[in-house]
C-alpha atoms as a PDB file:
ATOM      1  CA  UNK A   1     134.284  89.955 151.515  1.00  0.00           C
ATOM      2  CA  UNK A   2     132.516  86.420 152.008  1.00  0.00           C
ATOM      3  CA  UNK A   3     130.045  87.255 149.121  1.00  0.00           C
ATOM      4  CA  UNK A   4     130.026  89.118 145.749  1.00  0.00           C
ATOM      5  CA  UNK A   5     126.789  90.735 146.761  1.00  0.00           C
ATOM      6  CA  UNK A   6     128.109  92.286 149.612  1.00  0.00           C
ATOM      7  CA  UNK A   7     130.574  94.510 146.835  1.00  0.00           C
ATOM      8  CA  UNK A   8     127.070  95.324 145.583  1.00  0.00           C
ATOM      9  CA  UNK A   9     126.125  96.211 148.408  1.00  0.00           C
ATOM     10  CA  UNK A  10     128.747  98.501 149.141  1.00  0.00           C
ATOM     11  CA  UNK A  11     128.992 100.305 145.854  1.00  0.00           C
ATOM     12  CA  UNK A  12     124.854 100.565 145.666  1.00  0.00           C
ATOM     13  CA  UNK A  13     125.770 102.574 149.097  1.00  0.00           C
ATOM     14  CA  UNK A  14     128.201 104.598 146.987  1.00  0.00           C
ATOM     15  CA  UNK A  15     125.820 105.444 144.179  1.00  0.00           C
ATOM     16  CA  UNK A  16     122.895 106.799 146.996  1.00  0.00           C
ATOM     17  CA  UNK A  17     125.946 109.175 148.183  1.00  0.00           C
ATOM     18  CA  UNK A  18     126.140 110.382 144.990  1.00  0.00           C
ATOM     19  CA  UNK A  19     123.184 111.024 144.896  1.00  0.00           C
ATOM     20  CA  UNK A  20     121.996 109.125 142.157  1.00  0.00           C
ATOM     21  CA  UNK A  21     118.293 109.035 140.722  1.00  0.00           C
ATOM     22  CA  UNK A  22     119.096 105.699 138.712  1.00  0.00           C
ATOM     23  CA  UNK A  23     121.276 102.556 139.876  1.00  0.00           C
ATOM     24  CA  UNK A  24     121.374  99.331 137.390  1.00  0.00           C
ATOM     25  CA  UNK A  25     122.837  96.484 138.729  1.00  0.00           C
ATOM     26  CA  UNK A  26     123.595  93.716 136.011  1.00  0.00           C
ATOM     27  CA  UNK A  27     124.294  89.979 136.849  1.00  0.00           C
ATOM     28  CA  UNK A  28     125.363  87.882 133.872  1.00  0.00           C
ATOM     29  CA  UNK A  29     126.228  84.382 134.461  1.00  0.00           C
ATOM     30  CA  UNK A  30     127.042  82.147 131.245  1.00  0.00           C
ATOM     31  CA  UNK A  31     127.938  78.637 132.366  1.00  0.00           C
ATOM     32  CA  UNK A  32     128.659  77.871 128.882  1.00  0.00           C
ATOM     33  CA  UNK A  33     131.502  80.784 128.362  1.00  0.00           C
ATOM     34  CA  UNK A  34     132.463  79.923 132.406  1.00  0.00           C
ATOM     35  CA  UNK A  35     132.150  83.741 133.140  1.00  0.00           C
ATOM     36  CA  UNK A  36     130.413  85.846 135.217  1.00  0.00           C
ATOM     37  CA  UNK A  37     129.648  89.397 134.758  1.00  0.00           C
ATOM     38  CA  UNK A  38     129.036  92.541 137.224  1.00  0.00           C
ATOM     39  CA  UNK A  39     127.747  95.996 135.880  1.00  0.00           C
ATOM     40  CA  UNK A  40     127.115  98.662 138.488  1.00  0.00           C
ATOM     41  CA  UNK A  41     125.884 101.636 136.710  1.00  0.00           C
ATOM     42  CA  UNK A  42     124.098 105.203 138.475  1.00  0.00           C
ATOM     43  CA  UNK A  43     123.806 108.403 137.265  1.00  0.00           C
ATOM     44  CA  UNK A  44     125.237 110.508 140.377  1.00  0.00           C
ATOM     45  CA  UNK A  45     127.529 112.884 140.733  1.00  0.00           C
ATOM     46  CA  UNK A  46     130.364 110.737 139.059  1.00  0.00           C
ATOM     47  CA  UNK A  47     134.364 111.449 139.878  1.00  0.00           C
ATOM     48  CA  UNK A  48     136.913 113.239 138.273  1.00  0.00           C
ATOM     49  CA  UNK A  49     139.750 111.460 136.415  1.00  0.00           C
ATOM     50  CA  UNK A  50     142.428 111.747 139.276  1.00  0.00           C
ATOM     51  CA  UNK A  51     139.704 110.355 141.905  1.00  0.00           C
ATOM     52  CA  UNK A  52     138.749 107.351 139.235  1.00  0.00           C
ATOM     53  CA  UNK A  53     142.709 106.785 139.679  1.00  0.00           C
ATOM     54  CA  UNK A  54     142.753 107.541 143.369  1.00  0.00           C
ATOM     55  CA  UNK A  55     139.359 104.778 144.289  1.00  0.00           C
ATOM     56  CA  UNK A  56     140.971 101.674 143.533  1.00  0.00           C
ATOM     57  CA  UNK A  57     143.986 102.479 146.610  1.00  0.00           C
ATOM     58  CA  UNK A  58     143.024 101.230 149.436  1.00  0.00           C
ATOM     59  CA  UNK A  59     144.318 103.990 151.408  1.00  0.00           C
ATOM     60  CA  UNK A  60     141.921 106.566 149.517  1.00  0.00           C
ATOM     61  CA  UNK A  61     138.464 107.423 150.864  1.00  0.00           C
ATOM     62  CA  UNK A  62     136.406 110.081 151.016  1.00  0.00           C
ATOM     63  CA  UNK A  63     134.659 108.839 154.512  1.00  0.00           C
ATOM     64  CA  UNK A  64     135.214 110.854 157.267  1.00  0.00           C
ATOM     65  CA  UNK A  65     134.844 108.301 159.839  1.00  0.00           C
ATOM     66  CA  UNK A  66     138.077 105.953 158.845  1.00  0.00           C
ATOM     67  CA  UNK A  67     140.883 106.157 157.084  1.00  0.00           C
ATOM     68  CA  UNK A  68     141.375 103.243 154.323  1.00  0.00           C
ATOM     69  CA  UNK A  69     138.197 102.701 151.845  1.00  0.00           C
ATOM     70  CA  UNK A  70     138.402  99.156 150.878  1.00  0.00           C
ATOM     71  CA  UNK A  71     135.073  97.944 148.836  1.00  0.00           C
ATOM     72  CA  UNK A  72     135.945  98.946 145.663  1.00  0.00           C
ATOM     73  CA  UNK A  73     139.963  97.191 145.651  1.00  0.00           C
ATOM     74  CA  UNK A  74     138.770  94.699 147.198  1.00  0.00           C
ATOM     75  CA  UNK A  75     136.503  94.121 144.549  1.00  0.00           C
ATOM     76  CA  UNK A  76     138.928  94.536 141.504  1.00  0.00           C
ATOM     77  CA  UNK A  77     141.424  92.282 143.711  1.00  0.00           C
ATOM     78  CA  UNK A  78     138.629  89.769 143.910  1.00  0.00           C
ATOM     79  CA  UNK A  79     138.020  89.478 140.074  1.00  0.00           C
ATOM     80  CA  UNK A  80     141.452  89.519 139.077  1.00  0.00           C
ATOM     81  CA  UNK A  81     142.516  86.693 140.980  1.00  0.00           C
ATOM     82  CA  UNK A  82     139.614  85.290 139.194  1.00  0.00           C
ATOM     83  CA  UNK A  83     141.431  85.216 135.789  1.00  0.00           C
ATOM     84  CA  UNK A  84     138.529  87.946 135.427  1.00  0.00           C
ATOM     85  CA  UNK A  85     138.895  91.723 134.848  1.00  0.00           C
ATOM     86  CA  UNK A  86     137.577  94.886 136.774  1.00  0.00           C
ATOM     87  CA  UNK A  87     137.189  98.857 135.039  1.00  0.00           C
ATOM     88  CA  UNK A  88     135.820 101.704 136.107  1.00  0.00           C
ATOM     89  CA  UNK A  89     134.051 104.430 134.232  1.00  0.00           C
ATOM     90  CA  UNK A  90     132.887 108.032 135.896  1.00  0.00           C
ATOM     91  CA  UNK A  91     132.618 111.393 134.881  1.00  0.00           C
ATOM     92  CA  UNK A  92     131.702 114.178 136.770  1.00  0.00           C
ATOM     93  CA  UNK A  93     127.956 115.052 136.595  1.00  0.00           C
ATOM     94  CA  UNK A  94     127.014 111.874 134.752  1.00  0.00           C
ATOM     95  CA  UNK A  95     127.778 109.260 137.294  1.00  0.00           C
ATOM     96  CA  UNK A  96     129.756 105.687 137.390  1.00  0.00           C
ATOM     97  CA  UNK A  97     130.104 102.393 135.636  1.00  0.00           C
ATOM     98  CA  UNK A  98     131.653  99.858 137.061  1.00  0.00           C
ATOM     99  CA  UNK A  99     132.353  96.113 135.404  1.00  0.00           C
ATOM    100  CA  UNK A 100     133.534  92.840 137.136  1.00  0.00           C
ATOM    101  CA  UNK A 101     134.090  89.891 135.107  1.00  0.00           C
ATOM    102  CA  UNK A 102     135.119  86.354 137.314  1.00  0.00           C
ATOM    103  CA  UNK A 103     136.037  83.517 135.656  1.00  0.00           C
ATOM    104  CA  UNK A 104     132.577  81.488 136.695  1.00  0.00           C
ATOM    105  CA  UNK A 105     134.271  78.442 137.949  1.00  0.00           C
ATOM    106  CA  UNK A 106     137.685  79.945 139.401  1.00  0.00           C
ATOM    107  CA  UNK A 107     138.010  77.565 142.599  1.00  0.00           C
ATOM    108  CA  UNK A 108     138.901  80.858 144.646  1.00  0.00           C
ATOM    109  CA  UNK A 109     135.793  82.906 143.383  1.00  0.00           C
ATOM    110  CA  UNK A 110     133.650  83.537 146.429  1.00  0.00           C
ATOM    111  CA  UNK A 111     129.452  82.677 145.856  1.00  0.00           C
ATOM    112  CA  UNK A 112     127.676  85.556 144.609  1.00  0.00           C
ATOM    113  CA  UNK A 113     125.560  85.461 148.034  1.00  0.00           C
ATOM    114  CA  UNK A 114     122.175  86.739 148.911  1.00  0.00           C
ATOM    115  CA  UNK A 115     120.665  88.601 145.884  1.00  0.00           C
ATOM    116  CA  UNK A 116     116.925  88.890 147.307  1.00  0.00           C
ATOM    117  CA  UNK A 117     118.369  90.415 150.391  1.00  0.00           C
ATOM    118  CA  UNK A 118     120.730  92.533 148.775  1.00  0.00           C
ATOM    119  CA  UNK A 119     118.374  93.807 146.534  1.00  0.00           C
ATOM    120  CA  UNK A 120     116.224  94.708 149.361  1.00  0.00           C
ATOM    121  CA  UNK A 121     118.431  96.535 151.631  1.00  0.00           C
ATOM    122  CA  UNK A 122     119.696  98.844 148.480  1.00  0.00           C
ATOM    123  CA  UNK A 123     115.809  99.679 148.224  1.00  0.00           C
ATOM    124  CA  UNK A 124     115.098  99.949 151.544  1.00  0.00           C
ATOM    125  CA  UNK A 125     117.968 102.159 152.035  1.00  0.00           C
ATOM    126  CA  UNK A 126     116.891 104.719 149.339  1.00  0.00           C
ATOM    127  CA  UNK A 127     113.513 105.170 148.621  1.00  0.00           C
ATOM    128  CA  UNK A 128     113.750 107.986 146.556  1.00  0.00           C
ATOM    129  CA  UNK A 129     116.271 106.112 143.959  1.00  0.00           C
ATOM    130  CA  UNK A 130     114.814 103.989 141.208  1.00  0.00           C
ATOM    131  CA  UNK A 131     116.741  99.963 140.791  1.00  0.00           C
ATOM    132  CA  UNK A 132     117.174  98.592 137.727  1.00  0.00           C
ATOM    133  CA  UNK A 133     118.140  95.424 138.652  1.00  0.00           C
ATOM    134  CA  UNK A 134     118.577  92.501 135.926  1.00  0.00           C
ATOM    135  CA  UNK A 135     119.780  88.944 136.695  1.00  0.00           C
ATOM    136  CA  UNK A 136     120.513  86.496 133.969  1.00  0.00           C
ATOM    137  CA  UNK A 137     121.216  83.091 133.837  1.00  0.00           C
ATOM    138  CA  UNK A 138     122.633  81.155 130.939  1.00  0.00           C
ATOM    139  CA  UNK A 139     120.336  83.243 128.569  1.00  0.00           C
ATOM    140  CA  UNK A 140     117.336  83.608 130.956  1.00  0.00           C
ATOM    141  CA  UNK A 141     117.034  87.139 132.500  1.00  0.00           C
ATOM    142  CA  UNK A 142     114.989  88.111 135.517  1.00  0.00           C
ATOM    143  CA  UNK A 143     114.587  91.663 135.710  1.00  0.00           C
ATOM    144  CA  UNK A 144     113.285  94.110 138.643  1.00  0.00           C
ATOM    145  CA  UNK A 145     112.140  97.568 137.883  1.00  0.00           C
ATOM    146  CA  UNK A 146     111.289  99.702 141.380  1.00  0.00           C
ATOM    147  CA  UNK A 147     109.990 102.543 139.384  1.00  0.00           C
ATOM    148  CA  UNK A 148     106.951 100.143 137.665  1.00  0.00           C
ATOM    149  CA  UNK A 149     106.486  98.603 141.062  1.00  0.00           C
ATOM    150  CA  UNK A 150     106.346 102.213 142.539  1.00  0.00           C
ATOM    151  CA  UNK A 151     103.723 103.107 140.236  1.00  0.00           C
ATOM    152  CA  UNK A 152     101.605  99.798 140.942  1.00  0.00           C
ATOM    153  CA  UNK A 153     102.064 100.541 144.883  1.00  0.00           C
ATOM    154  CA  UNK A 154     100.397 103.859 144.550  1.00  0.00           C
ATOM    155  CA  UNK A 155     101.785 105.696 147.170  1.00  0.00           C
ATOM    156  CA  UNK A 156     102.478 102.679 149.511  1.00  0.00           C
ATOM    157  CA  UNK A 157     106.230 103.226 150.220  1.00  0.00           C
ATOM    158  CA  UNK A 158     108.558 100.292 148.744  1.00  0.00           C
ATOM    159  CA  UNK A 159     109.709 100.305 152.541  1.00  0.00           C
ATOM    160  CA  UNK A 160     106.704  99.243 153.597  1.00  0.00           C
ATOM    161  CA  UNK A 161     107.409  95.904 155.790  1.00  0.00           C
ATOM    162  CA  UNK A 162     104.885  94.410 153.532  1.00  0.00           C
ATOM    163  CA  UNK A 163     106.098  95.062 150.341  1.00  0.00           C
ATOM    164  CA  UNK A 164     109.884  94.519 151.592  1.00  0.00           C
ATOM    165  CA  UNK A 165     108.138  90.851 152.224  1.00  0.00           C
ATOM    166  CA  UNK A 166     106.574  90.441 148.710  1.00  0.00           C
ATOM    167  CA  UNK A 167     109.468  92.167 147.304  1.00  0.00           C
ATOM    168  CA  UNK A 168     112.315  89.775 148.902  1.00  0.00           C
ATOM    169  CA  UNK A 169     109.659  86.218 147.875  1.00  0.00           C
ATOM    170  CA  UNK A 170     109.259  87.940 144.408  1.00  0.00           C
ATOM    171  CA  UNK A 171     113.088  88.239 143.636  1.00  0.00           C
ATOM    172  CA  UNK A 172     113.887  84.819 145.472  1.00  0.00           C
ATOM    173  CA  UNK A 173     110.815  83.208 143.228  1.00  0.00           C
ATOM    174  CA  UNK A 174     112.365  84.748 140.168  1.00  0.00           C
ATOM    175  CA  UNK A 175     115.679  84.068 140.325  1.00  0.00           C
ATOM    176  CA  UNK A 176     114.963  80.129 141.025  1.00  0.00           C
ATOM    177  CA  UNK A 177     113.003  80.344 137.978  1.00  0.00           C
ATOM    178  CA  UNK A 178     115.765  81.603 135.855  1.00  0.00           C
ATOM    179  CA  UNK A 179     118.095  79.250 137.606  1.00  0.00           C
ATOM    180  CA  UNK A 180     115.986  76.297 136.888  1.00  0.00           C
ATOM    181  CA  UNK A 181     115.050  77.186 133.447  1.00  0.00           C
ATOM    182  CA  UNK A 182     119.115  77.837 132.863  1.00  0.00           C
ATOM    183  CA  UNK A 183     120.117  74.575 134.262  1.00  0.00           C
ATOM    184  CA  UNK A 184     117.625  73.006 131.998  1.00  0.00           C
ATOM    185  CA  UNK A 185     118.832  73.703 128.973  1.00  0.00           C
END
């Protein structure tokens, strides 16, 4: 894939099959230890030991519609050619963890991409789900909680075109501001 976020993507889509009530996605970027860090964590319905196994072959999926399921190897091929590290955690009935660490400045790491709009199509895809969603940057964190702004929206969906709008300026205004402040220092 041409961007990290579009592995977030794809395994946010995996945690709303799973049915999960809670997905946390984690971005940790430290210039200063050149490393950057991805934590995918729901509580769905989590996988057995064999499938854990089974999930990182990219002739393994449980789709109907094709035969080879290639987000998540990609993914682990992705950070390992990145002098970086990729493990996966699940149990059944308490959902999945999944960490990628990429050596930050690895000329053949791909950009991390489009995080407003990534963010927004995992909400907009599940309204029903609550994102955790936590960016930092060299020590300054950005964080974006849909259950508080569920509360403040009173019964305005989070799909709502206009909150999708203020949603998608909010995380783009945030994350400059922790990418500024972390360049700064």
């Amino acid at each position: 894939m041409k961007e990290l976020s579009l592995h977030i993507l794809d395994i946010a889509q995996n945690s709303i099959k799973a049915e999960a009530e809670v997905l946390r996605i984690a971005i940790i970027e430290s210039l200063y230890e050149d490393q950057l860090t991805i934590k995918i964590k729901d509580d769905g319905i989590g996988m057995d030991s064999e499938t854990v196994k089974k999930v990182v072959d990219p002739f393994y999926t449980t789709r109907t519609t094709r035969k080879v399921g290639l987000g998540i190897p990609l993914f682990k091929s992705s950070a390992e050619q990145c002098e970086g590290y990729f493990n996966i955690n699940s149990q059944l009935g308490k959902g999945t963890e999944i960490v990628a660490v990429f050596k930050h400045s690895h000329i053949d790491r791909v950009p991390l991409g489009n995080m407003p709009e990534t963010i927004i199509t995992i909400l907009n895809g599940c309204d029903e789900m609550d994102l955790i969603y936590t960016h930092d940057f060299n020590g300054y964190t950005f964080t974006l909680n849909s259950k508080e702004i569920k509360k403040l929206l009173d019964g305005v969906p989070i799909s709502n075109n206009d909150v999708i709008r203020w949603l998608r300026d909010y995380v783009a205004e945030g994350l400059a501001e922790i990418y500024s402040e972390g360049s700064s220092k």
